[in-house]
N, C-alpha and C. Protein backbone atom coordinates (compact mmCIF):
# COMPACT_ATOMS: atom_id res chain seq x y z
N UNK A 1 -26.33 183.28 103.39
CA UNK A 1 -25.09 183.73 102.80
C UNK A 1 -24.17 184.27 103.89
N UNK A 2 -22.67 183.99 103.79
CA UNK A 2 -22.28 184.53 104.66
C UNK A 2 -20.99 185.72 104.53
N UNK A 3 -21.98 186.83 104.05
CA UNK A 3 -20.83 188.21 103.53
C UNK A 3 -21.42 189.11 104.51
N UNK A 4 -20.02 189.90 104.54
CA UNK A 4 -20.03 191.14 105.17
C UNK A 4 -19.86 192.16 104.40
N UNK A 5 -20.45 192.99 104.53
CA UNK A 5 -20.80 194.40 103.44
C UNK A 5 -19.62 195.58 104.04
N UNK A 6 -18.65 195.86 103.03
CA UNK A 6 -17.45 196.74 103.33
C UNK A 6 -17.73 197.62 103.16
N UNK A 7 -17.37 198.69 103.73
CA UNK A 7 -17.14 200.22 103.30
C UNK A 7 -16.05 200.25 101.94
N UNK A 8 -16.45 201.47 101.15
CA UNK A 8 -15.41 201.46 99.98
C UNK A 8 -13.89 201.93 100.74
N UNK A 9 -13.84 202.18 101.82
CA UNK A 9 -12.60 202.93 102.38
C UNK A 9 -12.21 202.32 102.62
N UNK A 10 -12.39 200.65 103.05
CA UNK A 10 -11.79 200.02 103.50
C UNK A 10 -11.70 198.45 103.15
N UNK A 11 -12.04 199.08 101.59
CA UNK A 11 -11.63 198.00 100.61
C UNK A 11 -10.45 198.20 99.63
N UNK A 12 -9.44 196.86 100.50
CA UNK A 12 -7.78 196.78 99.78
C UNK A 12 -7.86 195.78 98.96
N UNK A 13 -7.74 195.65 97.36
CA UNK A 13 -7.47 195.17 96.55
C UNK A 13 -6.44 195.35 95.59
N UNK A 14 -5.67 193.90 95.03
CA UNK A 14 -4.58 194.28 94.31
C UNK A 14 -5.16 194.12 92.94
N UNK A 15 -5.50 194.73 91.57
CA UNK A 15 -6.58 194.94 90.79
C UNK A 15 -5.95 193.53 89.50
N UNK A 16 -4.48 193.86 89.31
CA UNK A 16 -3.60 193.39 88.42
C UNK A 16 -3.53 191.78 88.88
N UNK A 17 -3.81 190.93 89.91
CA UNK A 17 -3.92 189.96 90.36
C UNK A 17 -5.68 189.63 90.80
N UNK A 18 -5.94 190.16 91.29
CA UNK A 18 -7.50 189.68 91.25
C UNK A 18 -8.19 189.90 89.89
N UNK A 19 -7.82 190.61 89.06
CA UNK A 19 -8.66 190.08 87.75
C UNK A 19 -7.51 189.89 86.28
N UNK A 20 -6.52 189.92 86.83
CA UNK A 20 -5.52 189.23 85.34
C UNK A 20 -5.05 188.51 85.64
N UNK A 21 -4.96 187.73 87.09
CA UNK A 21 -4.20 186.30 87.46
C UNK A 21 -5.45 185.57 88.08
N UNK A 22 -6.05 185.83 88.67
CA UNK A 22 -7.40 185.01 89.75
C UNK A 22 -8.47 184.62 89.05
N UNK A 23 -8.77 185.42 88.07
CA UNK A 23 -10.40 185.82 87.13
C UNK A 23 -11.14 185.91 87.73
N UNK A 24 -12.13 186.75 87.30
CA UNK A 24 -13.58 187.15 88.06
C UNK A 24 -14.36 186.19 87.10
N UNK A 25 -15.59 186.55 87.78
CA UNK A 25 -16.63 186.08 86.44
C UNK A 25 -17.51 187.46 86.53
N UNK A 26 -18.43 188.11 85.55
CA UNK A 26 -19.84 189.41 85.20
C UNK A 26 -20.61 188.44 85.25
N UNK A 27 -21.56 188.87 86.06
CA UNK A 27 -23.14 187.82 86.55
C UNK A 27 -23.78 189.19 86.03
N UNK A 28 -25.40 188.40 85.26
CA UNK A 28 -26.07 189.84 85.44
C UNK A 28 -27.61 189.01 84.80
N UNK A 29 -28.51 189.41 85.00
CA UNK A 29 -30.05 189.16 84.83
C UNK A 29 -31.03 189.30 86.49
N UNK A 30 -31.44 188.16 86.27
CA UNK A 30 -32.44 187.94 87.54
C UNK A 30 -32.96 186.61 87.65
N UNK A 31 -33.96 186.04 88.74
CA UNK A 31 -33.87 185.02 89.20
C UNK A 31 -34.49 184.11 88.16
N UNK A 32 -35.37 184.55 87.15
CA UNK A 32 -35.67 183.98 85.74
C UNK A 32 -34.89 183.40 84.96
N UNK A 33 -33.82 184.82 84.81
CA UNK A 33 -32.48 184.74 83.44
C UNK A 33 -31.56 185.34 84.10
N UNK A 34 -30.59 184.17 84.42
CA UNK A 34 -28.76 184.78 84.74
C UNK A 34 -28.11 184.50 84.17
N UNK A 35 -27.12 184.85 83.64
CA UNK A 35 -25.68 184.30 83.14
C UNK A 35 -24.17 184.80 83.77
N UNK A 36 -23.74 183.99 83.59
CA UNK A 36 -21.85 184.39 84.00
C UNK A 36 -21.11 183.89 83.32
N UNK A 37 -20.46 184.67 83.30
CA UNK A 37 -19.05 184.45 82.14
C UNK A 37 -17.92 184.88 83.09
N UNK A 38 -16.72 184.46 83.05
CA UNK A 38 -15.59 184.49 83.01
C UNK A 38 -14.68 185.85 82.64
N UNK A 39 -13.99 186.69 83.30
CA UNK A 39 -13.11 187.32 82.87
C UNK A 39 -11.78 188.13 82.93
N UNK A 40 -11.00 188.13 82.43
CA UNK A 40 -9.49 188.63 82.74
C UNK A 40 -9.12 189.90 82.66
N UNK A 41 -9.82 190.53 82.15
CA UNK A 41 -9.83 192.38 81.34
C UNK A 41 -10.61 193.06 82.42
N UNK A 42 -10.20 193.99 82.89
CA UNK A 42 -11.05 194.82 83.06
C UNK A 42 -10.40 195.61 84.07
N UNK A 43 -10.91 196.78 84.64
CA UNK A 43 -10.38 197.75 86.26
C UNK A 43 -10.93 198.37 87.10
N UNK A 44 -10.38 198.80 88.18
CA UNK A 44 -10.97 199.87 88.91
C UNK A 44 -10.37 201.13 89.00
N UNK A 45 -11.28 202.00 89.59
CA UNK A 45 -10.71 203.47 89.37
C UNK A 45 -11.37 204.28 89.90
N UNK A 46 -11.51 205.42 89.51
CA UNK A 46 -12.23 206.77 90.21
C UNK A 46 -12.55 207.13 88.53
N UNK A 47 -13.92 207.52 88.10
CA UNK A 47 -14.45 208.33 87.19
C UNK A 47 -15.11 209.32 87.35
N UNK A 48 -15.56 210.48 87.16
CA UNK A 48 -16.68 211.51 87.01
C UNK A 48 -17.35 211.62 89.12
N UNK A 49 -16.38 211.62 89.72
CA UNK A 49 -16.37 211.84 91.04
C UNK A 49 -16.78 210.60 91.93
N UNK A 50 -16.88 209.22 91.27
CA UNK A 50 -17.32 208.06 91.62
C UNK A 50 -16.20 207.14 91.60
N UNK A 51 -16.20 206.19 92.31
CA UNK A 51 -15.58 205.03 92.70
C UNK A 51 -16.57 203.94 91.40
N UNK A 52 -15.46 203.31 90.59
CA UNK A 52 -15.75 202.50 89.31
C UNK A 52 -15.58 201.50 88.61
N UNK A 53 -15.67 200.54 88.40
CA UNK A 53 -15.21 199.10 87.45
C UNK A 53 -15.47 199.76 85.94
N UNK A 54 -14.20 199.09 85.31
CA UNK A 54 -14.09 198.92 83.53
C UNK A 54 -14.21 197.68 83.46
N UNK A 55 -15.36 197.18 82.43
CA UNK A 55 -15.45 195.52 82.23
C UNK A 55 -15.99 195.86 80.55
N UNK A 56 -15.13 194.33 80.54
CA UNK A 56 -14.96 194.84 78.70
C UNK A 56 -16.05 193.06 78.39
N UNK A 57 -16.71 193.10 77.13
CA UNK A 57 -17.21 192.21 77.21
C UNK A 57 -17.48 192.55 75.64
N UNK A 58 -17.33 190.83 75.14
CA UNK A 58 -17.33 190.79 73.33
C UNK A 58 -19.12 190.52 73.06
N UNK A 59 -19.39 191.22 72.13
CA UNK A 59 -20.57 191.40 71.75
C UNK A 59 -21.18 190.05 71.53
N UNK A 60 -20.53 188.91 71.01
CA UNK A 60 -21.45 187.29 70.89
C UNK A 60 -21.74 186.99 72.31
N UNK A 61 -21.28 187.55 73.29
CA UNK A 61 -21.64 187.15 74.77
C UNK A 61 -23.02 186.71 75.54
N UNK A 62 -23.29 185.84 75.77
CA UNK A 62 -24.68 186.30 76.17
C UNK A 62 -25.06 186.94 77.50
N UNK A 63 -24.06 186.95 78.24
CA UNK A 63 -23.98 188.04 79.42
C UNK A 63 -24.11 189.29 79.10
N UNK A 64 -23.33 189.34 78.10
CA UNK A 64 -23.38 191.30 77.20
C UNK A 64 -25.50 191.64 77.10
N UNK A 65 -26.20 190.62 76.28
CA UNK A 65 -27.52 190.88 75.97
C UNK A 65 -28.22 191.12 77.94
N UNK A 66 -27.94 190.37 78.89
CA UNK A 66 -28.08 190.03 80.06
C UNK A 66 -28.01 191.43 80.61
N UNK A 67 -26.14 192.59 80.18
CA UNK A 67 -26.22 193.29 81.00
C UNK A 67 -26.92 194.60 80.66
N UNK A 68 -27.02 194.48 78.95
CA UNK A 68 -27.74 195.47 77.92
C UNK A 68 -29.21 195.29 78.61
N UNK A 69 -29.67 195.18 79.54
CA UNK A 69 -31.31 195.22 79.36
C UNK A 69 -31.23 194.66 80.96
N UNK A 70 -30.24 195.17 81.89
CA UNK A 70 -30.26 195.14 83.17
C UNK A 70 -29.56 196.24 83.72
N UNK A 71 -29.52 197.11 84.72
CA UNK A 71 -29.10 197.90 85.47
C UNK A 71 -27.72 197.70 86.36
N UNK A 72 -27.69 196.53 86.77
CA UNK A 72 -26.70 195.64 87.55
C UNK A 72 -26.49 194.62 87.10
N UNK A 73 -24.69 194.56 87.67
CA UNK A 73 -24.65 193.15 87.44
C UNK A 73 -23.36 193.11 88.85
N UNK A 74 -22.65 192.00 88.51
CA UNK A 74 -21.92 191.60 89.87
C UNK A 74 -20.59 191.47 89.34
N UNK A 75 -19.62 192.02 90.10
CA UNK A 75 -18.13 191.01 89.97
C UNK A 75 -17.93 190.55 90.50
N UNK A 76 -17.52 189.06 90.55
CA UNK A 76 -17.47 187.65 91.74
C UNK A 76 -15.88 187.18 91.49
N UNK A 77 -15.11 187.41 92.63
CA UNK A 77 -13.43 187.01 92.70
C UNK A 77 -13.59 185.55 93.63
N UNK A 78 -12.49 184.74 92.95
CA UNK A 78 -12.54 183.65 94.08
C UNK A 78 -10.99 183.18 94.15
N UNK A 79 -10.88 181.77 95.00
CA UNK A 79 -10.01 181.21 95.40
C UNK A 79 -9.44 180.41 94.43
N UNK A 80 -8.50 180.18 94.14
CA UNK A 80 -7.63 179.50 93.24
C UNK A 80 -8.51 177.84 93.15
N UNK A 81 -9.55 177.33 94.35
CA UNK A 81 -9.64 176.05 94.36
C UNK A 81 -10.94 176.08 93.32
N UNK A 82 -11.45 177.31 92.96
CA UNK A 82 -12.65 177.28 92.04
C UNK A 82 -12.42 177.30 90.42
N UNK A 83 -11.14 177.48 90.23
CA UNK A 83 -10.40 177.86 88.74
C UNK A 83 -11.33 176.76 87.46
N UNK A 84 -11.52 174.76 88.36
CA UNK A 84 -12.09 174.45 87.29
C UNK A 84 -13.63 174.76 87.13
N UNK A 85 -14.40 175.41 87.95
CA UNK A 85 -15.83 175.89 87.27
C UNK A 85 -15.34 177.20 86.86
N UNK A 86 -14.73 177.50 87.02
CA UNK A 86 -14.64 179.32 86.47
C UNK A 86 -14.28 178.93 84.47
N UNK A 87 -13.39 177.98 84.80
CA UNK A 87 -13.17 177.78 83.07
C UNK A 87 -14.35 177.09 82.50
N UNK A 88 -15.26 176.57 82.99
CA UNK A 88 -16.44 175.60 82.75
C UNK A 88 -17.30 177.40 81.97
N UNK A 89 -17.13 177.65 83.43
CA UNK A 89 -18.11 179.42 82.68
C UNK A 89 -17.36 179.80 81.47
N UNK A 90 -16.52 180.31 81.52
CA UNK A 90 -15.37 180.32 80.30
C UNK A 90 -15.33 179.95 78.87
N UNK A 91 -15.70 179.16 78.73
CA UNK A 91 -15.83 177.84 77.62
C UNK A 91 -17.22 177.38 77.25
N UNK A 92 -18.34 177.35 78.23
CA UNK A 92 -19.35 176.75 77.96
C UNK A 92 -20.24 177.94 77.51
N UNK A 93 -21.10 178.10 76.22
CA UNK A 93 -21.82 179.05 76.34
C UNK A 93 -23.51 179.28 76.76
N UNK A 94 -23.83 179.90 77.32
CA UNK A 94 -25.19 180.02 77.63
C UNK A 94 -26.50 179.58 76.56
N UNK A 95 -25.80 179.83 75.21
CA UNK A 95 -27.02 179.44 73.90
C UNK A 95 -26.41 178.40 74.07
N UNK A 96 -25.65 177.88 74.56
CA UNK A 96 -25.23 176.53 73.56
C UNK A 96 -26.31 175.40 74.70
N UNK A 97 -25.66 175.85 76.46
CA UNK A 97 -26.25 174.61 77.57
C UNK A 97 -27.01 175.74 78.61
N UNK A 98 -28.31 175.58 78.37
CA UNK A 98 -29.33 176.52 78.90
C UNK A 98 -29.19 176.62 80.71
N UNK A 99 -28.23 174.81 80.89
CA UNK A 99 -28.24 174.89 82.76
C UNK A 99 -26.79 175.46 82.77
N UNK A 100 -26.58 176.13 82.04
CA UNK A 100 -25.01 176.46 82.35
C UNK A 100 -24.85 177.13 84.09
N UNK A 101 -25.45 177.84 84.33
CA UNK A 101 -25.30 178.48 86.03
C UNK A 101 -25.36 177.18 86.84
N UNK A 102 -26.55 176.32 86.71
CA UNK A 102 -26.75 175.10 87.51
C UNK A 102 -25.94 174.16 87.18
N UNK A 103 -24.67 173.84 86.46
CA UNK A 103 -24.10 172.94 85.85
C UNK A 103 -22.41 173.34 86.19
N UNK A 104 -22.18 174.33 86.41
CA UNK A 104 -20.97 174.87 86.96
C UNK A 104 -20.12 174.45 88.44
N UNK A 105 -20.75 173.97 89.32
CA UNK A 105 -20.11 173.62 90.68
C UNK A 105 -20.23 174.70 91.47
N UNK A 106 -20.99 175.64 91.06
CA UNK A 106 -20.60 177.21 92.31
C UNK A 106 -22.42 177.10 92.45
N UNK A 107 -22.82 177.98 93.59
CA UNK A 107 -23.84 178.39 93.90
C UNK A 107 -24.53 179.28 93.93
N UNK A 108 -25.18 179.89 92.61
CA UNK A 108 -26.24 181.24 92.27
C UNK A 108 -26.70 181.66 93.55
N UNK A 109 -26.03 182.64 93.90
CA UNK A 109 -27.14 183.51 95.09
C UNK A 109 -27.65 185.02 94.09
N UNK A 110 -28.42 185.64 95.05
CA UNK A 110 -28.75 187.24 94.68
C UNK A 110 -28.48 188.22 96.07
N UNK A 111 -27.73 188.99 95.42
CA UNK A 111 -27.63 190.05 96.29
C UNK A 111 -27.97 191.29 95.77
N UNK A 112 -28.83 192.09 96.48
CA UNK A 112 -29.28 193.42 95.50
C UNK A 112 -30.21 193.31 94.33
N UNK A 113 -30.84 192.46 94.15
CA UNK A 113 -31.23 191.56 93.48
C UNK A 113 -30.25 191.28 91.75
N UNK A 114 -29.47 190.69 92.44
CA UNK A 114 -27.92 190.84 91.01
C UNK A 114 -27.45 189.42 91.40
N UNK A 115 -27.21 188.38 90.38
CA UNK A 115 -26.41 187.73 90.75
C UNK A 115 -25.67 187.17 90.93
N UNK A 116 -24.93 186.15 91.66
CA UNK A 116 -23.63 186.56 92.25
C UNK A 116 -23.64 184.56 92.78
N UNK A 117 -22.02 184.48 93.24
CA UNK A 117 -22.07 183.44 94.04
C UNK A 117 -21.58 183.25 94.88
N UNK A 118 -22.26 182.20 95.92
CA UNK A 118 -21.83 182.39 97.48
C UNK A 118 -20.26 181.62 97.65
N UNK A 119 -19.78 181.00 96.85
CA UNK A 119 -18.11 180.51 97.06
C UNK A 119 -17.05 182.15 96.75
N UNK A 120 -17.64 182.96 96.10
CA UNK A 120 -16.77 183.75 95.68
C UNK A 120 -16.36 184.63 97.28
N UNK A 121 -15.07 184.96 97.61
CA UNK A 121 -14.46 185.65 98.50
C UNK A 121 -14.60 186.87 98.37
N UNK A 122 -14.77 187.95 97.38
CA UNK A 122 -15.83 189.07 97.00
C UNK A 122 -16.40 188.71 96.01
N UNK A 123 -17.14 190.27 96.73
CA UNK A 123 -18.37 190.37 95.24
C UNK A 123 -18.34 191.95 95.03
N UNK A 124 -18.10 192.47 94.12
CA UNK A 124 -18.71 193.80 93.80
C UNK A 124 -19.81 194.28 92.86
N UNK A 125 -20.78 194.71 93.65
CA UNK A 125 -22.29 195.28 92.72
C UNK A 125 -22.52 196.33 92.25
N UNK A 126 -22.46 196.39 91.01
CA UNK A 126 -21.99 197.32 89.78
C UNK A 126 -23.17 197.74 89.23
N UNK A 127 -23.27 199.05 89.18
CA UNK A 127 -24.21 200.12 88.57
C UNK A 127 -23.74 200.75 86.96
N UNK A 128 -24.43 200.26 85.64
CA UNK A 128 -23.64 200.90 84.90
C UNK A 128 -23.99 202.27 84.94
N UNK A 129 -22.53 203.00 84.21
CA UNK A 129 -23.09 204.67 84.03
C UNK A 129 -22.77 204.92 82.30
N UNK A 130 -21.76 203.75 81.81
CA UNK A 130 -21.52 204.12 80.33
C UNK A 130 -21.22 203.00 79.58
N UNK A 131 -21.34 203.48 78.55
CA UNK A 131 -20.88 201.56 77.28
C UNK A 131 -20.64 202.54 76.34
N UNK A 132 -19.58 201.33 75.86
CA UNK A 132 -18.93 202.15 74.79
C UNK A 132 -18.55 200.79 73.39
N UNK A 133 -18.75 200.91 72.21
CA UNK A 133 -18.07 199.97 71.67
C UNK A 133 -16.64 200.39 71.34
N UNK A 134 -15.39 199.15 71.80
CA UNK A 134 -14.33 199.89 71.31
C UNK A 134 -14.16 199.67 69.62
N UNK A 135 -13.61 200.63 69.01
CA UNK A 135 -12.97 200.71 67.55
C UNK A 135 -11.73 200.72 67.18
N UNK A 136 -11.73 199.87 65.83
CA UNK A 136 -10.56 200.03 65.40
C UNK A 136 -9.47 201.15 64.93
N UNK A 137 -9.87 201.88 64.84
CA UNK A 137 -9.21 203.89 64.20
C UNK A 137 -8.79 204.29 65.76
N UNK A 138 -9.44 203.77 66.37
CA UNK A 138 -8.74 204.46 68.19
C UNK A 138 -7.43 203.73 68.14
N UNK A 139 -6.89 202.57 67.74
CA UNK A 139 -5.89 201.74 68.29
C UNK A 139 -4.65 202.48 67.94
N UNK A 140 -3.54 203.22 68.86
CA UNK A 140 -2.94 203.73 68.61
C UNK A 140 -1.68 202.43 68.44
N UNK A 141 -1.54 201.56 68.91
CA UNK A 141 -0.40 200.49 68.90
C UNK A 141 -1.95 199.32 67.56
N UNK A 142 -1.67 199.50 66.78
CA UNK A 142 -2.49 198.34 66.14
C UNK A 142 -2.24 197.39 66.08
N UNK A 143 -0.62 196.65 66.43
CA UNK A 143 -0.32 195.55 66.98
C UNK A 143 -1.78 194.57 67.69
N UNK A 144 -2.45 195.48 68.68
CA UNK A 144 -3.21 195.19 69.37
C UNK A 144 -4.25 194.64 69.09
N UNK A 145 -4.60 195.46 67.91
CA UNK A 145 -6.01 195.21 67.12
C UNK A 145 -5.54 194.29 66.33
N UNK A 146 -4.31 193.71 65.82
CA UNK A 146 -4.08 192.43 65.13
C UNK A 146 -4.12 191.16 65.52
N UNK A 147 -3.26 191.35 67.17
CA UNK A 147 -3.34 190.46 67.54
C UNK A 147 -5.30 189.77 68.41
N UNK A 148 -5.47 190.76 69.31
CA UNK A 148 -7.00 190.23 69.87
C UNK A 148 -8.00 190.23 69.23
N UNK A 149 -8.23 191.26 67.84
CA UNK A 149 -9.18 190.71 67.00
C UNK A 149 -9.38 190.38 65.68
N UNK A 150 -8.97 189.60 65.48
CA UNK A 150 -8.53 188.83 64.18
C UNK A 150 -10.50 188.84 63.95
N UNK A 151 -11.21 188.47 64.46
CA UNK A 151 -12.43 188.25 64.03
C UNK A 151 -13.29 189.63 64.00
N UNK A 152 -12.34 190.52 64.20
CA UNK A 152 -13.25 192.00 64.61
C UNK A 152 -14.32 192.62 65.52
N UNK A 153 -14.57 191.07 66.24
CA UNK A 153 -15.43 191.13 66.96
C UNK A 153 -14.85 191.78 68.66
N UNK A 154 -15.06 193.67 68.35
CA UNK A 154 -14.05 194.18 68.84
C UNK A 154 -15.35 194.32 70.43
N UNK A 155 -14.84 194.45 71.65
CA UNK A 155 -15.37 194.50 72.90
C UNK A 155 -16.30 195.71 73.19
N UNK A 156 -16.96 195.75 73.90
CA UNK A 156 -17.76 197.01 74.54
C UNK A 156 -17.32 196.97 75.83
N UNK A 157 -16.80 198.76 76.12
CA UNK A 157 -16.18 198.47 77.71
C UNK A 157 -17.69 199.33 78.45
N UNK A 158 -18.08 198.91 79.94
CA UNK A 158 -18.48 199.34 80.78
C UNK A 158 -17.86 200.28 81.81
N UNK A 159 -18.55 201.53 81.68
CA UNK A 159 -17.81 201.77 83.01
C UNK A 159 -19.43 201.92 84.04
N UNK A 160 -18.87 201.47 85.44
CA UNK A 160 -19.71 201.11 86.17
C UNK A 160 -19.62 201.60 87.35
N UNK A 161 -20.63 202.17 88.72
CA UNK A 161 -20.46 202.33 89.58
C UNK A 161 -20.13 201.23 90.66
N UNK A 162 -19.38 201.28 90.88
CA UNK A 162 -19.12 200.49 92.44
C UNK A 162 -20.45 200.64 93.53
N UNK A 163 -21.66 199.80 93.67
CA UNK A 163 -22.43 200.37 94.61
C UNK A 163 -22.20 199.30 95.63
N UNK A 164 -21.90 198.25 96.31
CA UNK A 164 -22.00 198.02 97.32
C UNK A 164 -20.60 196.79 97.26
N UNK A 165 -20.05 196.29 98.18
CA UNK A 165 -18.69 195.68 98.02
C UNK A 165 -19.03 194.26 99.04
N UNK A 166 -19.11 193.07 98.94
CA UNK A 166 -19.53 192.12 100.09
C UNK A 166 -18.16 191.82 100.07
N UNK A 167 -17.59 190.84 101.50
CA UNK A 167 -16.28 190.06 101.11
C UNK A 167 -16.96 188.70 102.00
N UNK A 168 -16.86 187.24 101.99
CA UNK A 168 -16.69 186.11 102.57
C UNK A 168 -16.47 186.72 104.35
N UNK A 169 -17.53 185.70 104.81
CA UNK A 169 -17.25 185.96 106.41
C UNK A 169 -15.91 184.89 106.90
């Protein structure tokens, strides 16, 4: 593999373009059972004196069962030239095509033992610390809740530690 492991100090990211214009994909299991999915939602931040990712993920997911009953998982950013396997992850579901990781065009590595893939230009390896399901009675604009969940099938957000940051050599 060829990453270099950053310090958090001296990791510059623009958050609003690497995951609402670029997409990431959430990797999470082990070398048995992985999955990745695709995603546009989510942030970084400072929580409870820690450096942190918010990743929101809809409960039919099968990455969600992946990260429910794993410790880690990964955020993988890439280059605009990977967009058509990223929608392949996107679209295809894990119950539905069991080689979905091997069937994608990208290359399953593990780092930390989490995993991740070696085309992606970062990676960040994520420790959860909280899950939350979101609800409908919180939505102060319910616009919101009309428009994204018509099926109710409302998200669980993560918040996660930032533990180690790779970027592409």
């Amino acid at each position: 593999m060829n990453f270099k492991k950053l310090d958090i100090n001296d990791f510059v990211c623009n958050p609003f373009s690497k995951i609402g214009k670029d997409w990431m994909t959430i990797s999470s299991g082990n070398v048995e059972n992985s999955n990745s999915m695709t995603a546009s939602w989510g942030g970084l931040g400072v929580m409870w004196g820690k450096d942190v990712t918010f990743t929101f993920i809809r409960p039919q997911r099968y990455t969600k069962k992946l990260i429910d009953t794993n410790d880690k998982f990964s955020l993988c950013f890439f280059d605009e030239k990977y967009k058509k396997s990223l929608s392949y992850l996107g679209t295809v579901s894990r119950n539905d095509n069991s080689g979905k990781m091997n069937n994608c065009d990208l290359t399953t590595c593990f780092i930390d033992d989490v995993p991740c893939f070696e085309e992606a230009g970062l990676i960040l390896i994520c420790k959860k610390l909280y899950v939350q399901k979101m609800e409908p009675t919180c939505f102060i604009d319910t616009t919101l809740d009309n428009k994204w969940y018509e099926n109710k099938d409302y998200h669980f957000m993560y918040v996660s530690s930032i533990e180690n940051i790779f970027s592409k050599l």
